[in-house]
C-alpha atoms as a PDB file:
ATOM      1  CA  UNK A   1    -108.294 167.243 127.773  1.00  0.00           C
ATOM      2  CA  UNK A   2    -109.522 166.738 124.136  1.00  0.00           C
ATOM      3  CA  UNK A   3    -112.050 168.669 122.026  1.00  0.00           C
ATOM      4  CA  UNK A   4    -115.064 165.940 121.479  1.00  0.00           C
ATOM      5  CA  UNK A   5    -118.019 165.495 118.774  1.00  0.00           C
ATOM      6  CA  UNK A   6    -120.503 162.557 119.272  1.00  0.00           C
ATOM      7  CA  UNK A   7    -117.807 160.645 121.840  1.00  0.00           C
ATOM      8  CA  UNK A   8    -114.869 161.473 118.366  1.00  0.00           C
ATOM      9  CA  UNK A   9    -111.742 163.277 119.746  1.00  0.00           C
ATOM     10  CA  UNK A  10    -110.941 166.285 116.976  1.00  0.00           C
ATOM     11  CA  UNK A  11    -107.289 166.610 116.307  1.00  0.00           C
ATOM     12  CA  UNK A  12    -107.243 168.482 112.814  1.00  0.00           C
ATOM     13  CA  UNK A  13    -109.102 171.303 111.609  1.00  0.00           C
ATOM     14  CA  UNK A  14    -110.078 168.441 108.464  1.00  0.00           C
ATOM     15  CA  UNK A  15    -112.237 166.443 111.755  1.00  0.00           C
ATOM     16  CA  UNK A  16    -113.673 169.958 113.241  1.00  0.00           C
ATOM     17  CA  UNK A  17    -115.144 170.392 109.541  1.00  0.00           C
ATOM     18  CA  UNK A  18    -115.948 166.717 108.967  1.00  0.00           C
ATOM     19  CA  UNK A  19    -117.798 166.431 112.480  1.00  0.00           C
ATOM     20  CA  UNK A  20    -118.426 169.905 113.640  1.00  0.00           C
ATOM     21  CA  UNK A  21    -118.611 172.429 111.045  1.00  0.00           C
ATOM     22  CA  UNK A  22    -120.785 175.330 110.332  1.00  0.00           C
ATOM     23  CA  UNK A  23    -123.736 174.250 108.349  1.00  0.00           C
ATOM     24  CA  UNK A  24    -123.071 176.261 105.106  1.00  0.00           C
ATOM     25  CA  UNK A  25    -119.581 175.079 103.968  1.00  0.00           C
ATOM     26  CA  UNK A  26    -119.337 179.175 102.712  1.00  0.00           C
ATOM     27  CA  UNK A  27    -118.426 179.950 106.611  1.00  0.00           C
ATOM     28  CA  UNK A  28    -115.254 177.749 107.287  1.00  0.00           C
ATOM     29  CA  UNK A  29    -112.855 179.736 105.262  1.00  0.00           C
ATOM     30  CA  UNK A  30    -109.750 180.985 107.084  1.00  0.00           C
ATOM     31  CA  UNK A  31    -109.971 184.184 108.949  1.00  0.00           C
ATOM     32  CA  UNK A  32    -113.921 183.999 109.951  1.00  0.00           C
ATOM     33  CA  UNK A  33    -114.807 182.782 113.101  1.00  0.00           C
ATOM     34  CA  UNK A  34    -115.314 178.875 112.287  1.00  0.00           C
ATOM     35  CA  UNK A  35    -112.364 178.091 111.403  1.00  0.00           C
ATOM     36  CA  UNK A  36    -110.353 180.472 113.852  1.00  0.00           C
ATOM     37  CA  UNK A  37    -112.021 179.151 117.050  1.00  0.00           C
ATOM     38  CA  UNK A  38    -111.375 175.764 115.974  1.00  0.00           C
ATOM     39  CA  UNK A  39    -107.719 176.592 114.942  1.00  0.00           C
ATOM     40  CA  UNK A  40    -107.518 178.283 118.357  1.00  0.00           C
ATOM     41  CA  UNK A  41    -108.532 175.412 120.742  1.00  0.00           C
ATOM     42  CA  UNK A  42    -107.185 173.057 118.746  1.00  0.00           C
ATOM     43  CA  UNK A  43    -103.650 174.508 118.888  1.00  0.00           C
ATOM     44  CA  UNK A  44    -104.050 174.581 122.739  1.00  0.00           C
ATOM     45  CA  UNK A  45    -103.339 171.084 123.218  1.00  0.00           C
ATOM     46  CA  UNK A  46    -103.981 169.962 126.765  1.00  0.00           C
ATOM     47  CA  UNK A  47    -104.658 173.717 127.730  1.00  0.00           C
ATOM     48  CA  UNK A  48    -107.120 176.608 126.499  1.00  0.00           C
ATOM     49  CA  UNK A  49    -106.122 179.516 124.665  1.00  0.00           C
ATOM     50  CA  UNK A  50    -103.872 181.830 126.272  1.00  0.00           C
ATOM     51  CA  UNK A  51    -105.860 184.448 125.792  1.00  0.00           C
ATOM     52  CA  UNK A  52    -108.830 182.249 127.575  1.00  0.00           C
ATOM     53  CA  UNK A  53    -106.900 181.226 130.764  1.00  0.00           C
ATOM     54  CA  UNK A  54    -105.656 185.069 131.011  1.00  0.00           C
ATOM     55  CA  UNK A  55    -108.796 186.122 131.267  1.00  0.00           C
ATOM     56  CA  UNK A  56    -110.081 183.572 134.174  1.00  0.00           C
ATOM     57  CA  UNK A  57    -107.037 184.745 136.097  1.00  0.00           C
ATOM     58  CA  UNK A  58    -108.233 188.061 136.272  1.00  0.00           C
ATOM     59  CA  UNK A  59    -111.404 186.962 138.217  1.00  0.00           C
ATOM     60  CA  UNK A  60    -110.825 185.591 141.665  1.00  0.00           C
ATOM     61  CA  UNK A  61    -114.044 183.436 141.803  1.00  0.00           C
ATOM     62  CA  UNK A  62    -111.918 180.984 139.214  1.00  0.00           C
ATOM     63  CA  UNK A  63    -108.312 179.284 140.103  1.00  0.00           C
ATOM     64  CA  UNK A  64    -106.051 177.682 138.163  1.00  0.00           C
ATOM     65  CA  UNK A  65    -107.627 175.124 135.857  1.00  0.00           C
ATOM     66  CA  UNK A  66    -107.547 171.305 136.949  1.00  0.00           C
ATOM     67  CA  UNK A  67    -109.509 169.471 133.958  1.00  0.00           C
ATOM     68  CA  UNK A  68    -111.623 170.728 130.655  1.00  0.00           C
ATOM     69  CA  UNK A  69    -112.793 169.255 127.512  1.00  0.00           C
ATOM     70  CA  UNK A  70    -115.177 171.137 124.950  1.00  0.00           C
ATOM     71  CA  UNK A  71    -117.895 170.138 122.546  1.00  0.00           C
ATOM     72  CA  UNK A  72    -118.362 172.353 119.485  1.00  0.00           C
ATOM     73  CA  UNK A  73    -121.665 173.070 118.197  1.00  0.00           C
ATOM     74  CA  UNK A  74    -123.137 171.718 121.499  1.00  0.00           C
ATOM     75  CA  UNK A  75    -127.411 171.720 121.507  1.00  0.00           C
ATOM     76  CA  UNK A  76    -128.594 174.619 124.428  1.00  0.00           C
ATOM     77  CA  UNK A  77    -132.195 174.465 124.931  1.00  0.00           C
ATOM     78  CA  UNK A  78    -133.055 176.919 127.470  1.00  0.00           C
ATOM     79  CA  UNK A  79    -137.278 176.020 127.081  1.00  0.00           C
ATOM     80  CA  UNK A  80    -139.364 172.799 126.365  1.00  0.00           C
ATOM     81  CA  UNK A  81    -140.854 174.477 122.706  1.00  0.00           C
ATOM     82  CA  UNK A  82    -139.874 172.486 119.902  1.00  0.00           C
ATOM     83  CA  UNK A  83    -137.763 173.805 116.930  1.00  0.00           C
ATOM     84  CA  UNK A  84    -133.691 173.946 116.896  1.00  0.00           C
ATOM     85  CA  UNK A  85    -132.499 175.020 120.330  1.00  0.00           C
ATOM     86  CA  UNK A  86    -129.560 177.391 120.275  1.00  0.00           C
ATOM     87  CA  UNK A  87    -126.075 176.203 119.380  1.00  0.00           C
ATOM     88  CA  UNK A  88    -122.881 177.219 120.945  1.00  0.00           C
ATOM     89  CA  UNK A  89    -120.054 177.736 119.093  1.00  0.00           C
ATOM     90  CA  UNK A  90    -118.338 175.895 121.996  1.00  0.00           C
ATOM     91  CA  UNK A  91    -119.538 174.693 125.336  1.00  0.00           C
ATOM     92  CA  UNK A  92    -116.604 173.803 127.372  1.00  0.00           C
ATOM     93  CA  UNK A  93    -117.066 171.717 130.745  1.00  0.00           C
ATOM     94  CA  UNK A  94    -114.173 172.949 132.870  1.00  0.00           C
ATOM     95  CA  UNK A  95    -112.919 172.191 136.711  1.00  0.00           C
ATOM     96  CA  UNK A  96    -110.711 174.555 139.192  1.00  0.00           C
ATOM     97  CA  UNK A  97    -110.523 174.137 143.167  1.00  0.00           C
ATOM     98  CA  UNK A  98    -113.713 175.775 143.469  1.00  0.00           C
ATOM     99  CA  UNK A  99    -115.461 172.668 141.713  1.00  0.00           C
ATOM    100  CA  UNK A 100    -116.814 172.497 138.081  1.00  0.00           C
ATOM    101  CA  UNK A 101    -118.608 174.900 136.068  1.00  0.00           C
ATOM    102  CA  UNK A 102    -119.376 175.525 132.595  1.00  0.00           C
ATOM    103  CA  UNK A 103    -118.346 178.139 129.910  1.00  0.00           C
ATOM    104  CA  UNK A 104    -120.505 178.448 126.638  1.00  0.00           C
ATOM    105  CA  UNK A 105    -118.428 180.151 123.707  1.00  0.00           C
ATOM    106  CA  UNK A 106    -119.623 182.593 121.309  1.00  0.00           C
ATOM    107  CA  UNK A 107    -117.347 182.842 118.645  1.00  0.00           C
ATOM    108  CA  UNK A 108    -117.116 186.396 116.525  1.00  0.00           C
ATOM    109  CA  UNK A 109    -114.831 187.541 113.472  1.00  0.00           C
ATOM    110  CA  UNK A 110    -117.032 190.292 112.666  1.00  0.00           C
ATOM    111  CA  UNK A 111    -120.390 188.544 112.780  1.00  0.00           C
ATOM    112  CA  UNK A 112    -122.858 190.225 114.347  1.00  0.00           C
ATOM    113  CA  UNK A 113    -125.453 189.211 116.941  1.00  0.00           C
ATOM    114  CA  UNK A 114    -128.433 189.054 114.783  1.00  0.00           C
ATOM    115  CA  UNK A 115    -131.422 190.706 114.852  1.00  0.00           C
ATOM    116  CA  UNK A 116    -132.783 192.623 118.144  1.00  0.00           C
ATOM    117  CA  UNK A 117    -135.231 192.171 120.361  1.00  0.00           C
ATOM    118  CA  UNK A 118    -137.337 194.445 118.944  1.00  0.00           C
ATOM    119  CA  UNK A 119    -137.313 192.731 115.237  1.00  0.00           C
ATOM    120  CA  UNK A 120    -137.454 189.451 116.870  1.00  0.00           C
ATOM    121  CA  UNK A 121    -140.670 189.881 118.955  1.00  0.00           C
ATOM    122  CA  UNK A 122    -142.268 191.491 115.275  1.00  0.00           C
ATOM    123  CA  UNK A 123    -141.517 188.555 113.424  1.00  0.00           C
ATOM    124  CA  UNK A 124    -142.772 186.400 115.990  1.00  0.00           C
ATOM    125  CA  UNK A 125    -145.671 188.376 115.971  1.00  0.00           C
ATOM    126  CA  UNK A 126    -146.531 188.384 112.385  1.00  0.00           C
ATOM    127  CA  UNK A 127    -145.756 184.042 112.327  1.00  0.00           C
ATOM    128  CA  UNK A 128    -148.465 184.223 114.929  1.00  0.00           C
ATOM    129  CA  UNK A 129    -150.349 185.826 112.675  1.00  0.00           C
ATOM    130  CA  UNK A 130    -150.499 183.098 110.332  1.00  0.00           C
ATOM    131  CA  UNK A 131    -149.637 180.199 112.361  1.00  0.00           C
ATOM    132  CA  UNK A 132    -151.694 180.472 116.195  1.00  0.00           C
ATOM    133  CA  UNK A 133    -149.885 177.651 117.588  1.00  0.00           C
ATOM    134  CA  UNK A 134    -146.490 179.678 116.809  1.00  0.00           C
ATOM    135  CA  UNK A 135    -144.475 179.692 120.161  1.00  0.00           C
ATOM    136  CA  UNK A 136    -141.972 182.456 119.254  1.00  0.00           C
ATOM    137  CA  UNK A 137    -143.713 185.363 121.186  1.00  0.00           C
ATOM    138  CA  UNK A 138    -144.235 183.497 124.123  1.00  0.00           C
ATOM    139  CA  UNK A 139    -140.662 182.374 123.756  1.00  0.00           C
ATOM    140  CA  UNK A 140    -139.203 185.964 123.182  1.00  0.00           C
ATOM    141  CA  UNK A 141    -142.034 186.672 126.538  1.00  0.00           C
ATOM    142  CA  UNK A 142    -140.230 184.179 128.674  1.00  0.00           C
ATOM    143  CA  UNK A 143    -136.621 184.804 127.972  1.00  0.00           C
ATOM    144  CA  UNK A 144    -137.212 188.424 129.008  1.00  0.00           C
ATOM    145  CA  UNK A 145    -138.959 188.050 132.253  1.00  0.00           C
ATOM    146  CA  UNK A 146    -135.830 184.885 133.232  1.00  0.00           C
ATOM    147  CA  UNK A 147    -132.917 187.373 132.404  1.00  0.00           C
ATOM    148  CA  UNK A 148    -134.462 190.802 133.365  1.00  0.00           C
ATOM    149  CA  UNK A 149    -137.421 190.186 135.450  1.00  0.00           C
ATOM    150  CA  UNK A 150    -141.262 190.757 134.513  1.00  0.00           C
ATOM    151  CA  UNK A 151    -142.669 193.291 132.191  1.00  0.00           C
ATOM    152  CA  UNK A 152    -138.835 193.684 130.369  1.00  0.00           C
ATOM    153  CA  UNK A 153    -140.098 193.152 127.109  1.00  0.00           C
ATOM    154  CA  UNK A 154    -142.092 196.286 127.827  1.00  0.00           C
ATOM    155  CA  UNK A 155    -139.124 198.542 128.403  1.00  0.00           C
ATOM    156  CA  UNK A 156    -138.323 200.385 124.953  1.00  0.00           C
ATOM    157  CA  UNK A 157    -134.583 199.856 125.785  1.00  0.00           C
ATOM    158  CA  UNK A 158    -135.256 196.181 126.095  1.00  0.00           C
ATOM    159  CA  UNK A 159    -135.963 195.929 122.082  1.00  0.00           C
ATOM    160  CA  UNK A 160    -132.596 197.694 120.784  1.00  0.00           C
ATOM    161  CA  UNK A 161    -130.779 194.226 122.819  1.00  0.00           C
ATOM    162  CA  UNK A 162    -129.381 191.656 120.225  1.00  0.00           C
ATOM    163  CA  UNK A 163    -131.633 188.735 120.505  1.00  0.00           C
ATOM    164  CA  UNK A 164    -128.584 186.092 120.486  1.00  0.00           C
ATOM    165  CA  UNK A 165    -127.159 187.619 123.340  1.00  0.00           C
ATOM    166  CA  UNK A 166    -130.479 186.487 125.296  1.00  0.00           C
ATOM    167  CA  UNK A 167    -130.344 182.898 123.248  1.00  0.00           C
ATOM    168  CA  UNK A 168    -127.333 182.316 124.412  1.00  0.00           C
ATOM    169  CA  UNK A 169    -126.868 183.429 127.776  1.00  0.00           C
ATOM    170  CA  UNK A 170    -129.907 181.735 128.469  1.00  0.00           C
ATOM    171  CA  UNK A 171    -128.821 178.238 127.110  1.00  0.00           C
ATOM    172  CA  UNK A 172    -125.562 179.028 129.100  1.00  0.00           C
ATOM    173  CA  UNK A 173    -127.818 178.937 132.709  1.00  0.00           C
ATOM    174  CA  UNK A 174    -130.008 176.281 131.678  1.00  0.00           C
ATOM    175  CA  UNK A 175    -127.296 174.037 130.637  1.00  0.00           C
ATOM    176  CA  UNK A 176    -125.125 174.469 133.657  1.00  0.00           C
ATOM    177  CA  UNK A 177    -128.841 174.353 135.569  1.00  0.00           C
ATOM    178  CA  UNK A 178    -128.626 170.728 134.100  1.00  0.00           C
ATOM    179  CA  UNK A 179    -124.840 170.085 134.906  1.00  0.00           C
ATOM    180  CA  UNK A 180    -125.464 170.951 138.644  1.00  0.00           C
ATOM    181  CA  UNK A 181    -122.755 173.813 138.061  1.00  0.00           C
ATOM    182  CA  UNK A 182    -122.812 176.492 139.970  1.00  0.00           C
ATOM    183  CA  UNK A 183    -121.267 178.632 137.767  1.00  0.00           C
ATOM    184  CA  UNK A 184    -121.626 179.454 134.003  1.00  0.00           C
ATOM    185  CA  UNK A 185    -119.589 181.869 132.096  1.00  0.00           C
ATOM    186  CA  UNK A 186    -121.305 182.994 128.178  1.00  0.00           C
ATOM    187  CA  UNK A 187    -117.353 183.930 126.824  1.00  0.00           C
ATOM    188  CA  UNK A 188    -117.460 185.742 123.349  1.00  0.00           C
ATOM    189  CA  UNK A 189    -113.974 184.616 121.694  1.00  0.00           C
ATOM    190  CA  UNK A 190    -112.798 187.642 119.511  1.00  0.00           C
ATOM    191  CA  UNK A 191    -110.899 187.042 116.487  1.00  0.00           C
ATOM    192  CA  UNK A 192    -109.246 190.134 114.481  1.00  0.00           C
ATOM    193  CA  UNK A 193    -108.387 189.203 111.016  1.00  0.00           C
ATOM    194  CA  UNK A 194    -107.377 190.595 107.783  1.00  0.00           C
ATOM    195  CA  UNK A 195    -110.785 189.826 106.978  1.00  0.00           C
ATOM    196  CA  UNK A 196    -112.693 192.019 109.719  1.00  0.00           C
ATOM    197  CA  UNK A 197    -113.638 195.406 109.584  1.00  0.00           C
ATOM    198  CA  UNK A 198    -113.249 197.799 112.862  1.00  0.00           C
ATOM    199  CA  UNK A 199    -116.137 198.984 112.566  1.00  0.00           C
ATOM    200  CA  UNK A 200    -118.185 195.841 112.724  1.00  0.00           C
ATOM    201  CA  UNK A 201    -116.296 194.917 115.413  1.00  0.00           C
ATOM    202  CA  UNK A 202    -117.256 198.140 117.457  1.00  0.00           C
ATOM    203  CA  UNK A 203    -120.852 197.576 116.544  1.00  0.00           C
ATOM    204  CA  UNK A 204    -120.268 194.052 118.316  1.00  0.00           C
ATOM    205  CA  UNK A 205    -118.737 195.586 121.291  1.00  0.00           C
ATOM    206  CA  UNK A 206    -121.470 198.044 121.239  1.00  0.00           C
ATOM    207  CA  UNK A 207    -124.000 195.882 121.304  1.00  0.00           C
ATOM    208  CA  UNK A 208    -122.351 193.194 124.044  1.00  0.00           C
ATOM    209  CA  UNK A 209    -121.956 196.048 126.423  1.00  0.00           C
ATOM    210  CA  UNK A 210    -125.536 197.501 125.747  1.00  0.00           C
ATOM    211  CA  UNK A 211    -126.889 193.854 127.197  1.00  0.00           C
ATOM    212  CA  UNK A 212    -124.676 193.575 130.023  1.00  0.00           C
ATOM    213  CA  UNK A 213    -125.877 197.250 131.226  1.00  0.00           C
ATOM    214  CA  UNK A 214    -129.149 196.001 130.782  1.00  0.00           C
ATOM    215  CA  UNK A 215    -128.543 192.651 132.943  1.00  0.00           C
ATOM    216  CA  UNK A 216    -126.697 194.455 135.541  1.00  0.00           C
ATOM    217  CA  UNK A 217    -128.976 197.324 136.024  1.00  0.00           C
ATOM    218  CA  UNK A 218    -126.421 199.595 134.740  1.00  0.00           C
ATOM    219  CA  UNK A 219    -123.642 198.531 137.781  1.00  0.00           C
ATOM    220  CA  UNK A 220    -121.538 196.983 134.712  1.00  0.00           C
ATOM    221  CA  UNK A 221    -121.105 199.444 131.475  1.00  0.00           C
ATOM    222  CA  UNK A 222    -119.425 197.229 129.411  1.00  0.00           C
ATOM    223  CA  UNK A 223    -116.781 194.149 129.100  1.00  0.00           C
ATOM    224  CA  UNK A 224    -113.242 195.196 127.954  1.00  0.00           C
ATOM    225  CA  UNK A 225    -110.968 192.446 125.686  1.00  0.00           C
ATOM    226  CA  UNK A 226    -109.474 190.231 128.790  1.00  0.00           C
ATOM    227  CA  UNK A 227    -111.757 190.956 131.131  1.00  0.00           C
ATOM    228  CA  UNK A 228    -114.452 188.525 132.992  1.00  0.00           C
ATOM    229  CA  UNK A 229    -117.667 190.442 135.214  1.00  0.00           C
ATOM    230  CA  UNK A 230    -119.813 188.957 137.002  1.00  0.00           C
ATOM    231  CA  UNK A 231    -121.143 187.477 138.922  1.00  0.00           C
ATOM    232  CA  UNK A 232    -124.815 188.495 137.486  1.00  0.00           C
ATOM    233  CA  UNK A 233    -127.860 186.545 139.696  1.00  0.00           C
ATOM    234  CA  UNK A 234    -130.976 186.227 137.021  1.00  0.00           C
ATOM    235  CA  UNK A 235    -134.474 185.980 138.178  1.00  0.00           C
ATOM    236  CA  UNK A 236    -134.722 182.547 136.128  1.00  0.00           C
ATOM    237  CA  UNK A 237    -138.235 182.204 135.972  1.00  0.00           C
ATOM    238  CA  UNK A 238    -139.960 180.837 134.154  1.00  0.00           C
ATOM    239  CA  UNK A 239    -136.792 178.988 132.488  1.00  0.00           C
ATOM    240  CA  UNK A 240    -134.059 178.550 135.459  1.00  0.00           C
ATOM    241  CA  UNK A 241    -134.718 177.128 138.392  1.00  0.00           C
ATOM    242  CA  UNK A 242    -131.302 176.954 140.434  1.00  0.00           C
ATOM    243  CA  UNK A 243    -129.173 180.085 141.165  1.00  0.00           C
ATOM    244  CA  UNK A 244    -126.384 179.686 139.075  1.00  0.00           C
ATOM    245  CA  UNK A 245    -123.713 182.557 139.365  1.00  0.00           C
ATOM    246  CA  UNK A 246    -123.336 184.046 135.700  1.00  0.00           C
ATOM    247  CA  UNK A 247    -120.026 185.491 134.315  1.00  0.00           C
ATOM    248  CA  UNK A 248    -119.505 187.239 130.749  1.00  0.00           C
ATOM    249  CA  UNK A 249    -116.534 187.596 129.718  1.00  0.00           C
ATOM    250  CA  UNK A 250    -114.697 188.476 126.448  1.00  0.00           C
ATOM    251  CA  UNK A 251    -110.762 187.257 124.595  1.00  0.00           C
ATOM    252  CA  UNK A 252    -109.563 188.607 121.268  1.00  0.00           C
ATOM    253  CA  UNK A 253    -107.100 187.365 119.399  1.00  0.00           C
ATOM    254  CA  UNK A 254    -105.187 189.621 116.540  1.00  0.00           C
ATOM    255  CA  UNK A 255    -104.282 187.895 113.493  1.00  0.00           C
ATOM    256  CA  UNK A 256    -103.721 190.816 111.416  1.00  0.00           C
END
């Protein structure tokens, strides 16, 4: 159940790096999340993290696992525009009694989510200012109406929502759309290190909880360490076809 790049099995953090490393060497230094998520699955051996099949036991839509094998830095385009799709950290392919399904994994230290919505859709605006065959607002335009339904990006709580968060759980569906999975979990894998503040990591939780309110019309106020909600039903237009039953969940690991 290996960890693969381009068809190469990883065994050593010194192949992650060689074949799967962040693009600025600057970010694989121990205790940021880089390294740690590849130290983590990699120290697994033929099963997840701990901390990763804890979780999934806590939901009863997942059983115990039969098969996995991950990709890091796996392509997730979630729309036919050109430009870089969005990356996960780790997109895991993954099989119980219920039948496959995929889990995307967003790896944080203390990293946060990027810009919001809000500064997102401005930028966009002002590249289509100078450049009319700029995609980004009507990329920002459709990722709103296939997570939260039309008119979203016209709700003023919509633009405080880290624009990642979207990115990501939107290249979750459309990948497993693509798998014929019926189920997709967007994971965030924690790591709390010597080299983390607190504080950034409440802003994270902040802000992870803050877009799962949003997506489940304030049923679900936020995702505790160890725990896995869902299922979430998008309206996937004009990105998702299929239904795909979506699951967020979060694992943290202390290093400290």
């Amino acid at each position: 159940m290996p960890v693969k790049k381009a068809g190469r099995i990883l065994a050593s953090l010194e192949d992650w790096a060689k074949y799967a490393g962040p693009k600025h060497a600057r970010q694989w230094v121990e205790g940021r999340s880089a390294q740690e998520v590849a130290r983590a699955w990699l120290a697994s051996g033929e099963e997840v993290p701990p901390e990763i099949s804890a979780l999934l036991a806590t939901h009863d839509r997942f059983g115990p696992l039969l098969a996995w094998d991950a990709e890091p830095e796996a392509k997730l385009r979630f729309d036919r525009f050109p430009g870089e799709p969005s990356n996960g950290d780790l997109v895991v392919s993954l099989e119980d009694s219920f039948g496959p399904y995929l889990m995307t994994v967003e790896a944080k230290a203390d990293e946060p989510y990027g810009a919001t919505v809000a500064q997102t859709l401005r930028a966009a605006q002002a590249k289509g200012h100078k450049n009319p065959r700029s995609k980004g607002l009507i990329r920002v335009k459709q990722l709103a109406e296939a997570l939260f339904g039309p008119c979203a990006d016209e709700d003023p709580g919509f633009g405080v929502l880290r624009y990642q968060l979207l990115t990501a759980c939107a290249g979750a569906l459309c990948e497993a759309e693509r798998r014929n999975d019926a189920r997709a979990i967007l994971l965030v894998h924690e790591f709390i290190t010597p080299k983390t503040s607190d504080a950034k990591h409440a802003r994270n939780a902040a802000d992870l909880d803050a877009f799962v309110s949003v997506l489940s019309g304030g049923k679900v106020p936020n995702v505790t360490p160890g725990s896995l909600v869902g299922p979430f039903h998008v309206p996937g237009h004009p990105l998702i076809t299929t239904p795909v039953d979506l699951f967020i969940g979060k694992a943290s690991r202390t290093l400290r």
